[in-house]
PDB file of N, CA and C in Angstrom:
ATOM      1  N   UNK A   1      14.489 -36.509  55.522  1.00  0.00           N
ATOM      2  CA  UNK A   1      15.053 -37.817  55.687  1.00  0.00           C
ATOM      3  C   UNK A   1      14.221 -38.810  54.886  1.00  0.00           C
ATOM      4  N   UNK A   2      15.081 -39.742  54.448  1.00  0.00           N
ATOM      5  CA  UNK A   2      14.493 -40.707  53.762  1.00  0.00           C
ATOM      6  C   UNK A   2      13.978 -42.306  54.627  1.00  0.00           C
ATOM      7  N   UNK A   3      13.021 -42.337  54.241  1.00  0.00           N
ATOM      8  CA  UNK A   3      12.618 -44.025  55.054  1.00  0.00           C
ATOM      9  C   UNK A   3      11.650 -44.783  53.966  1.00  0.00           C
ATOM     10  N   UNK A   4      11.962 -46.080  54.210  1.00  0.00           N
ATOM     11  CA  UNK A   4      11.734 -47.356  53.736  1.00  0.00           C
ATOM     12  C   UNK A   4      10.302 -47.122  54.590  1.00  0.00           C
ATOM     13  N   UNK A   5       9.049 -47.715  53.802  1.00  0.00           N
ATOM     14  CA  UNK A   5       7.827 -48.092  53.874  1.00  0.00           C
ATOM     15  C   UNK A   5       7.883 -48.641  55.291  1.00  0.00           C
ATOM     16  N   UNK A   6       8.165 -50.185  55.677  1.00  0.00           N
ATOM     17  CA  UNK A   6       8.044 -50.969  56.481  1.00  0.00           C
ATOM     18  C   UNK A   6       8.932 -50.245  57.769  1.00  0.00           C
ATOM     19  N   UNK A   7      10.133 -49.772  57.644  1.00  0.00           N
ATOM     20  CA  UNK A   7      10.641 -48.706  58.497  1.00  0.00           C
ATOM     21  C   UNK A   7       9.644 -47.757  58.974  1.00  0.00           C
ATOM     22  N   UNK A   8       8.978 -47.177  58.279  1.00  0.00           N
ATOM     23  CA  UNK A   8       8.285 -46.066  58.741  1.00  0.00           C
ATOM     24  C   UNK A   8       6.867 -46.221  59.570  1.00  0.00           C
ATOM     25  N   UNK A   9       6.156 -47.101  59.255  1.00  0.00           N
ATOM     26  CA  UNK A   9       5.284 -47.719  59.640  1.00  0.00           C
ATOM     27  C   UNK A   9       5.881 -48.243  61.083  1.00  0.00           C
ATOM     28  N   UNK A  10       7.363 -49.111  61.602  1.00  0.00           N
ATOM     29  CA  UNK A  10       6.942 -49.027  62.632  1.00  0.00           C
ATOM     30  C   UNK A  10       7.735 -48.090  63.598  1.00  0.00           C
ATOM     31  N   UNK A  11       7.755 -47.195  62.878  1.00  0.00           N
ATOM     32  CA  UNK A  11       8.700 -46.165  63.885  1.00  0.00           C
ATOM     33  C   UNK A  11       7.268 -44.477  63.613  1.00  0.00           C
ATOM     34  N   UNK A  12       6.735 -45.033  63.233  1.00  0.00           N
ATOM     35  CA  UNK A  12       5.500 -43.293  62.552  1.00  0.00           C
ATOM     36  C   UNK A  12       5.476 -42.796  63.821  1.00  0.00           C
ATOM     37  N   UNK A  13       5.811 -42.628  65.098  1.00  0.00           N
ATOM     38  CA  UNK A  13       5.622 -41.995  65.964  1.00  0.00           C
ATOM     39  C   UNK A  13       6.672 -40.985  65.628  1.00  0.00           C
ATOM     40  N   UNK A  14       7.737 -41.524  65.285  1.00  0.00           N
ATOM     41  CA  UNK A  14       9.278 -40.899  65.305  1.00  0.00           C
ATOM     42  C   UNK A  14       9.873 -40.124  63.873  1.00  0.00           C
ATOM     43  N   UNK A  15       8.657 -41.132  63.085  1.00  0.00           N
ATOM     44  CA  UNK A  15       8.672 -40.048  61.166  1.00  0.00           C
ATOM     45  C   UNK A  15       7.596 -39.016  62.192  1.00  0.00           C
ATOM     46  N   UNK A  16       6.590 -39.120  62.322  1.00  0.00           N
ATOM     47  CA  UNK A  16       5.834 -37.681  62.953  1.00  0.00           C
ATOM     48  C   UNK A  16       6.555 -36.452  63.426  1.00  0.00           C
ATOM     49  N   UNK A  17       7.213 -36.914  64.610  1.00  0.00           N
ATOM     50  CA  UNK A  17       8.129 -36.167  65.655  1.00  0.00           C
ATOM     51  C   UNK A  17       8.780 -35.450  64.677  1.00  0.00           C
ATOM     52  N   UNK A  18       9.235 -35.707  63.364  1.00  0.00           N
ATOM     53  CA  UNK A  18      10.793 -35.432  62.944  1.00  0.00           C
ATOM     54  C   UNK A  18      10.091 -34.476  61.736  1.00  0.00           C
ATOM     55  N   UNK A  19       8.657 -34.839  61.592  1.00  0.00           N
ATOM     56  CA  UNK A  19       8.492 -33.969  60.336  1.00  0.00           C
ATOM     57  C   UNK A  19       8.311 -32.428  61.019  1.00  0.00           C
ATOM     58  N   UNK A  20       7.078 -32.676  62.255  1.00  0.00           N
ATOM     59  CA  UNK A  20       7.181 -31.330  63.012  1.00  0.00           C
ATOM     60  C   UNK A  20       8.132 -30.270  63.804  1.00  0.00           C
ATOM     61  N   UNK A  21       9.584 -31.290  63.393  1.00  0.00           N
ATOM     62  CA  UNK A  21      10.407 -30.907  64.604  1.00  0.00           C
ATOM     63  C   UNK A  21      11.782 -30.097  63.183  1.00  0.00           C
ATOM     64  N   UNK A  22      11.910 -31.218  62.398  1.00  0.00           N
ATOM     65  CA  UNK A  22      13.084 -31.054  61.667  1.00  0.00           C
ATOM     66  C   UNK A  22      12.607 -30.608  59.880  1.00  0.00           C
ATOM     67  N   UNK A  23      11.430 -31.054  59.805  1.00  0.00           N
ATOM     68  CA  UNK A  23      10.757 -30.839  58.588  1.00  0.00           C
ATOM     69  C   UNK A  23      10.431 -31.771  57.360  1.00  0.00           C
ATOM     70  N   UNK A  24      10.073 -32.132  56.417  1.00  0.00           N
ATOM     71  CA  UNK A  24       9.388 -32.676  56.021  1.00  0.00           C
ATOM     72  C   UNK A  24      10.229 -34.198  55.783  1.00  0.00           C
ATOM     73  N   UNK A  25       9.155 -35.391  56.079  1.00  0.00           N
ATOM     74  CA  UNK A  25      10.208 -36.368  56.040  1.00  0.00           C
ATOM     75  C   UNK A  25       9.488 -37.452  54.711  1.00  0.00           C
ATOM     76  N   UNK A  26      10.680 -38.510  54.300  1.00  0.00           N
ATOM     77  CA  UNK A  26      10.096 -38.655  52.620  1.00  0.00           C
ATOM     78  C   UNK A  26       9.878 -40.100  53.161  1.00  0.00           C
ATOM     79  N   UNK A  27       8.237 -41.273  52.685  1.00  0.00           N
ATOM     80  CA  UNK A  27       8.313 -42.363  52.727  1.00  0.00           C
ATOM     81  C   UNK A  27       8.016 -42.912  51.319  1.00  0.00           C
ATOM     82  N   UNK A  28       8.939 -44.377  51.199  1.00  0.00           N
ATOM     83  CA  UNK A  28       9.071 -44.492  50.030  1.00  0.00           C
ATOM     84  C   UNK A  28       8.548 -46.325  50.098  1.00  0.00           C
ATOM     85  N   UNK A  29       7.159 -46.471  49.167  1.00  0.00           N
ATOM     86  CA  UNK A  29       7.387 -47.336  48.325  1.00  0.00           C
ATOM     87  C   UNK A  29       7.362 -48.221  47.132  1.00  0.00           C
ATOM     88  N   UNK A  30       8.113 -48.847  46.960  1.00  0.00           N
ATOM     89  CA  UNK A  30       8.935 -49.287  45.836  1.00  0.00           C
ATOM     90  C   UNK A  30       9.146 -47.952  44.934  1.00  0.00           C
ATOM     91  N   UNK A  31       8.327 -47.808  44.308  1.00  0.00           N
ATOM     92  CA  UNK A  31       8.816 -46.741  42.957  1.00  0.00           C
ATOM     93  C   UNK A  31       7.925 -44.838  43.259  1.00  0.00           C
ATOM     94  N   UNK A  32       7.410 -45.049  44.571  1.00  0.00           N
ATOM     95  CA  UNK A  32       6.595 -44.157  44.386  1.00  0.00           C
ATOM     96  C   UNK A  32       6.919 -43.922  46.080  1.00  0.00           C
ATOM     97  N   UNK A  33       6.288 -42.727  46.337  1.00  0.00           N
ATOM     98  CA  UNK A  33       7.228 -41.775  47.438  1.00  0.00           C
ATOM     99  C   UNK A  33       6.168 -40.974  47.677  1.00  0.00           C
ATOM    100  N   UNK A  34       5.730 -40.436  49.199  1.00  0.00           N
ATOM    101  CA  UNK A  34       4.873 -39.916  49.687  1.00  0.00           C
ATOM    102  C   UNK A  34       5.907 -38.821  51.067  1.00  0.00           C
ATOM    103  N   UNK A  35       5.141 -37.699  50.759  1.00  0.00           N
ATOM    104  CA  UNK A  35       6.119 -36.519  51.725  1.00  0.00           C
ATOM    105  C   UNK A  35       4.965 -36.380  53.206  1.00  0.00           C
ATOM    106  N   UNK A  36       5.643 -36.389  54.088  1.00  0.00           N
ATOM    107  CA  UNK A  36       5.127 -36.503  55.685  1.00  0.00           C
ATOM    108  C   UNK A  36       5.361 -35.245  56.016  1.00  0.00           C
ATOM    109  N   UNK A  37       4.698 -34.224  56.495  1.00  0.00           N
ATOM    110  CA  UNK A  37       5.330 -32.630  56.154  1.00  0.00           C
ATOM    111  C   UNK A  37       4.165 -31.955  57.744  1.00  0.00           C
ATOM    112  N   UNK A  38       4.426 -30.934  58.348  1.00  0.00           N
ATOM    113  CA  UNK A  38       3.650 -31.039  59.804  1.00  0.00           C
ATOM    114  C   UNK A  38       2.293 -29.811  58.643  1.00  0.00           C
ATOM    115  N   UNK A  39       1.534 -30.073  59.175  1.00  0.00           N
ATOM    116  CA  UNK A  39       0.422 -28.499  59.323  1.00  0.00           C
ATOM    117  C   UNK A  39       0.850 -27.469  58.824  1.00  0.00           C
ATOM    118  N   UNK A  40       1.650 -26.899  59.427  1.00  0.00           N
ATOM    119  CA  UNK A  40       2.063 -25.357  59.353  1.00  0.00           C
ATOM    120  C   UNK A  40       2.805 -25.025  58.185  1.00  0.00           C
ATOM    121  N   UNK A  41       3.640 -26.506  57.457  1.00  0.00           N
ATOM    122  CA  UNK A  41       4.208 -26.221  56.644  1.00  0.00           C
ATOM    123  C   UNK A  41       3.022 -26.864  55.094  1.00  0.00           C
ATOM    124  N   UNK A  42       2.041 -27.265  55.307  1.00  0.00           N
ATOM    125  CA  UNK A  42       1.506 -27.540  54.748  1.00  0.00           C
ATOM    126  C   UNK A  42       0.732 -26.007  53.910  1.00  0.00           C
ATOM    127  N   UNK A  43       0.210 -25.779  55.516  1.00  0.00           N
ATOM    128  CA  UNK A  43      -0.563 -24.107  55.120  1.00  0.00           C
ATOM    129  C   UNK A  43       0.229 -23.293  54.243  1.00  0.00           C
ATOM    130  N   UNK A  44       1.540 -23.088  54.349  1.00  0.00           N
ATOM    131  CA  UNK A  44       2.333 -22.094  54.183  1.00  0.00           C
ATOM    132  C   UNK A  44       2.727 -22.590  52.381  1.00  0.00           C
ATOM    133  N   UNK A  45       2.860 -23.670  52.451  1.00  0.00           N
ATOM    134  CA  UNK A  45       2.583 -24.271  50.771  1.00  0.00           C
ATOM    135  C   UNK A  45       1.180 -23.574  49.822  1.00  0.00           C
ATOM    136  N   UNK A  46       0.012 -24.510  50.255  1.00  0.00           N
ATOM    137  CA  UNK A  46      -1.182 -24.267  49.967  1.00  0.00           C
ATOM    138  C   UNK A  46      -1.573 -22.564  50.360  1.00  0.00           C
ATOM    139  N   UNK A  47      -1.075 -21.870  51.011  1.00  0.00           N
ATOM    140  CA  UNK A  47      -1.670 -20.840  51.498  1.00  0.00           C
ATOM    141  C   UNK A  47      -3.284 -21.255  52.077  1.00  0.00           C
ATOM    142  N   UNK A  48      -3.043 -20.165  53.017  1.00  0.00           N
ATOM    143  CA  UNK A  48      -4.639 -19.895  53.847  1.00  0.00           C
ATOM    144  C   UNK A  48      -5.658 -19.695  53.258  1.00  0.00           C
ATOM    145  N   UNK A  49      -6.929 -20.316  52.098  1.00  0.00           N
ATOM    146  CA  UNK A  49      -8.199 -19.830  51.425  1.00  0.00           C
ATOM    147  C   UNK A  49      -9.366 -19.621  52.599  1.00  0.00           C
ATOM    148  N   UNK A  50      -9.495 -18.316  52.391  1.00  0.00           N
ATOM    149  CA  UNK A  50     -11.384 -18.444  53.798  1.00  0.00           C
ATOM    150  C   UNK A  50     -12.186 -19.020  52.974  1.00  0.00           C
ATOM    151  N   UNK A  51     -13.089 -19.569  54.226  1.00  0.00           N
ATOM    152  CA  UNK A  51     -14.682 -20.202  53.354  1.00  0.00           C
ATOM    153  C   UNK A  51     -15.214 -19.605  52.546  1.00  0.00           C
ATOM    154  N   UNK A  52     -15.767 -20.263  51.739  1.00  0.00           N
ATOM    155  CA  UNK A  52     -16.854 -19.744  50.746  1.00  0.00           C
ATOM    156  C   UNK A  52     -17.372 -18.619  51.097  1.00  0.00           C
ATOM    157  N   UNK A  53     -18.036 -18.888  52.695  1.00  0.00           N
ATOM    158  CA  UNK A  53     -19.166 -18.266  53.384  1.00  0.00           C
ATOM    159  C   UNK A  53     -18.351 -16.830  53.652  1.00  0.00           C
ATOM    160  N   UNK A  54     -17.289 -16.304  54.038  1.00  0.00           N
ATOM    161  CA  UNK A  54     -16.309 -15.633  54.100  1.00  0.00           C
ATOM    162  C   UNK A  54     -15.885 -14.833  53.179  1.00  0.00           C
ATOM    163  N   UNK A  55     -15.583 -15.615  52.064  1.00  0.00           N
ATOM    164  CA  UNK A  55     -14.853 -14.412  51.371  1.00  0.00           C
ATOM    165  C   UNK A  55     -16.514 -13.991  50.371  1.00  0.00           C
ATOM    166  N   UNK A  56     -17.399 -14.220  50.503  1.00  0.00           N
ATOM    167  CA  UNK A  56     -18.419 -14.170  50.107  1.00  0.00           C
ATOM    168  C   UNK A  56     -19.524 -12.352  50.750  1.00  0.00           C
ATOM    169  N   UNK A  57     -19.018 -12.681  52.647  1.00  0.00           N
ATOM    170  CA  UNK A  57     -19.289 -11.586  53.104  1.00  0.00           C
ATOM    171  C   UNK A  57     -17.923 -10.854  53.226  1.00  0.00           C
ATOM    172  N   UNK A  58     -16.802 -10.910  53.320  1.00  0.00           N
ATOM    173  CA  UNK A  58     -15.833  -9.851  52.833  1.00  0.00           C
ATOM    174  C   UNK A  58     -15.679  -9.635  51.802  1.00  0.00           C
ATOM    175  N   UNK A  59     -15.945 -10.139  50.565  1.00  0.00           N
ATOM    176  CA  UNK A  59     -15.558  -9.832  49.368  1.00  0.00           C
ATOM    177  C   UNK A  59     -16.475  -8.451  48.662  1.00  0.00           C
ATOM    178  N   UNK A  60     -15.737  -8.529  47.575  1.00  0.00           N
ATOM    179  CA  UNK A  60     -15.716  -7.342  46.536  1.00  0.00           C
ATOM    180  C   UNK A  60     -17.812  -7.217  46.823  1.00  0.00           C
ATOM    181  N   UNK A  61     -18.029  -5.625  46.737  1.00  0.00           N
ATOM    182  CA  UNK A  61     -19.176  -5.919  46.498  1.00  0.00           C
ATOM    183  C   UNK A  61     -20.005  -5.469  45.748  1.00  0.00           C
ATOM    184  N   UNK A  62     -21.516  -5.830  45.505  1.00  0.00           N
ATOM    185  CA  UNK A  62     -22.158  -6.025  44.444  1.00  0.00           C
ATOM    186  C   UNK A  62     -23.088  -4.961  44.184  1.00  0.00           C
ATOM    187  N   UNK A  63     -23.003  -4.604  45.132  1.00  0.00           N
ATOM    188  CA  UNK A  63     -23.805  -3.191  45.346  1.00  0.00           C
ATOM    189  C   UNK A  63     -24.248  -2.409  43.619  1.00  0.00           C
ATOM    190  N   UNK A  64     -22.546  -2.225  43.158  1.00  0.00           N
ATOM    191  CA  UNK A  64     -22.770  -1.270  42.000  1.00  0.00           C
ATOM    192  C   UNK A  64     -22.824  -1.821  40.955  1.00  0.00           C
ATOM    193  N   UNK A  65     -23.340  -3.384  40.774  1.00  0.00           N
ATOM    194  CA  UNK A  65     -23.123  -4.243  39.591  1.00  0.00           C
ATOM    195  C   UNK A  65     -24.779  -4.233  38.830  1.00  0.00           C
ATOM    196  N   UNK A  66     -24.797  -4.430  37.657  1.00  0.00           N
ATOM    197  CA  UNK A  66     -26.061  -3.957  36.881  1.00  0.00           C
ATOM    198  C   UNK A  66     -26.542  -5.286  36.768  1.00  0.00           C
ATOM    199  N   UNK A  67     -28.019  -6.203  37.566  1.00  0.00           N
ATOM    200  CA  UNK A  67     -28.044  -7.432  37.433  1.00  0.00           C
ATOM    201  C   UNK A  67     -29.226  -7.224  36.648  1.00  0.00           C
ATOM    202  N   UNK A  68     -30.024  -6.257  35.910  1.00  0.00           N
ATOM    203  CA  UNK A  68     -30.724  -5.688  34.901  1.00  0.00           C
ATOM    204  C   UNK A  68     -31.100  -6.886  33.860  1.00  0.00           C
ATOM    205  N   UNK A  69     -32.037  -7.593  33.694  1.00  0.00           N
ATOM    206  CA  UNK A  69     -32.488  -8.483  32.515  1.00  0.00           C
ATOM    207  C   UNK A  69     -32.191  -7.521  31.282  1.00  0.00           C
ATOM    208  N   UNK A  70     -31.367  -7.812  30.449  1.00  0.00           N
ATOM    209  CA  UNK A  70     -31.657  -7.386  28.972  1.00  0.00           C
ATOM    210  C   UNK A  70     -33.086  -7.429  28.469  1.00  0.00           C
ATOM    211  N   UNK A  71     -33.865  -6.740  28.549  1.00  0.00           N
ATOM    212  CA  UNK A  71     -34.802  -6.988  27.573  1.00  0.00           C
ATOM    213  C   UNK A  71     -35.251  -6.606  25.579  1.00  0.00           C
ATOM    214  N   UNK A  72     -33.756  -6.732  24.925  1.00  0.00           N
ATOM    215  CA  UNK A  72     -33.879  -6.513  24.181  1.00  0.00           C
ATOM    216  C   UNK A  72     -34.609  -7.995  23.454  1.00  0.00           C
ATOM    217  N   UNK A  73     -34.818  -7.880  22.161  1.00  0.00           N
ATOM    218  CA  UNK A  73     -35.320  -8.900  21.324  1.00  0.00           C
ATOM    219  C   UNK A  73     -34.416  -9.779  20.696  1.00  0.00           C
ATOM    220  N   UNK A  74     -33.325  -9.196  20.315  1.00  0.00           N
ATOM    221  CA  UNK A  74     -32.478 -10.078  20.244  1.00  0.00           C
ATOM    222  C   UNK A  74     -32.266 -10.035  18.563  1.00  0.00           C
ATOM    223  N   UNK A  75     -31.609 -11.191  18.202  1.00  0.00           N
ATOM    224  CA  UNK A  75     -31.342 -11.003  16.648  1.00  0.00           C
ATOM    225  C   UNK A  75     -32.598 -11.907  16.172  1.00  0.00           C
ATOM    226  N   UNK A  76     -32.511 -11.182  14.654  1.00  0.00           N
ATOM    227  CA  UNK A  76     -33.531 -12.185  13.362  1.00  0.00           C
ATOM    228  C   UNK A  76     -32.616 -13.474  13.010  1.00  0.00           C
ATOM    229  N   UNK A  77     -33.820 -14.604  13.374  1.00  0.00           N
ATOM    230  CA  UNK A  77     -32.829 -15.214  12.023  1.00  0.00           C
ATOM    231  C   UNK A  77     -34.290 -15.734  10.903  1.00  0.00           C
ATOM    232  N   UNK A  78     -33.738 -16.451  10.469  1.00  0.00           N
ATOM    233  CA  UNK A  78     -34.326 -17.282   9.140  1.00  0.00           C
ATOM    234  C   UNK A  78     -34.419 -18.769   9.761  1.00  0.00           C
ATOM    235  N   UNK A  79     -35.757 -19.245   9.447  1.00  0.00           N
ATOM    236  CA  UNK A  79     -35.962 -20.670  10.463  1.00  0.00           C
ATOM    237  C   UNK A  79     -36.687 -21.489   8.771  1.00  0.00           C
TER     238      UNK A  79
END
């Protein structure tokens, strides 16, 4: 549903109600437009990311990765 700025502001109990109930509701003003949308449908947009801290201890692991300093010398140049 569509609503006028000053409409919405004094009815936001009832844009709330309607975004969680009926789904996302549109406030508009003048030239520019903002979507009122509940939680759940927010998540389901964005998808679920775990914390840092999370996918950090579930994630891929490092066990078999070579963190080995190169110690080669490297290239010549001409200085």
């Amino acid at each position: 549903m569509n609503w006028h700025l000053a409409e919405a502001k004094n009815r936001l109990s009832e844009v709330v109600t309607l975004a969680l109930t009926e789904g996302p509701q549109r406030v508009q003003r003048r030239n520019q437009a903002v979507i009122i949308l509940s939680e759940r449908e927010y998540q389901h947009l964005v998808g679920v990311r775990p914390l840092f801290k999370d996918y950090l201890r579930e994630g891929p692991s490092f066990e078999e990765m070579d963190l080995a300093r190169d110690e080669s010398v490297g290239r010549d140049i001409l200085l």
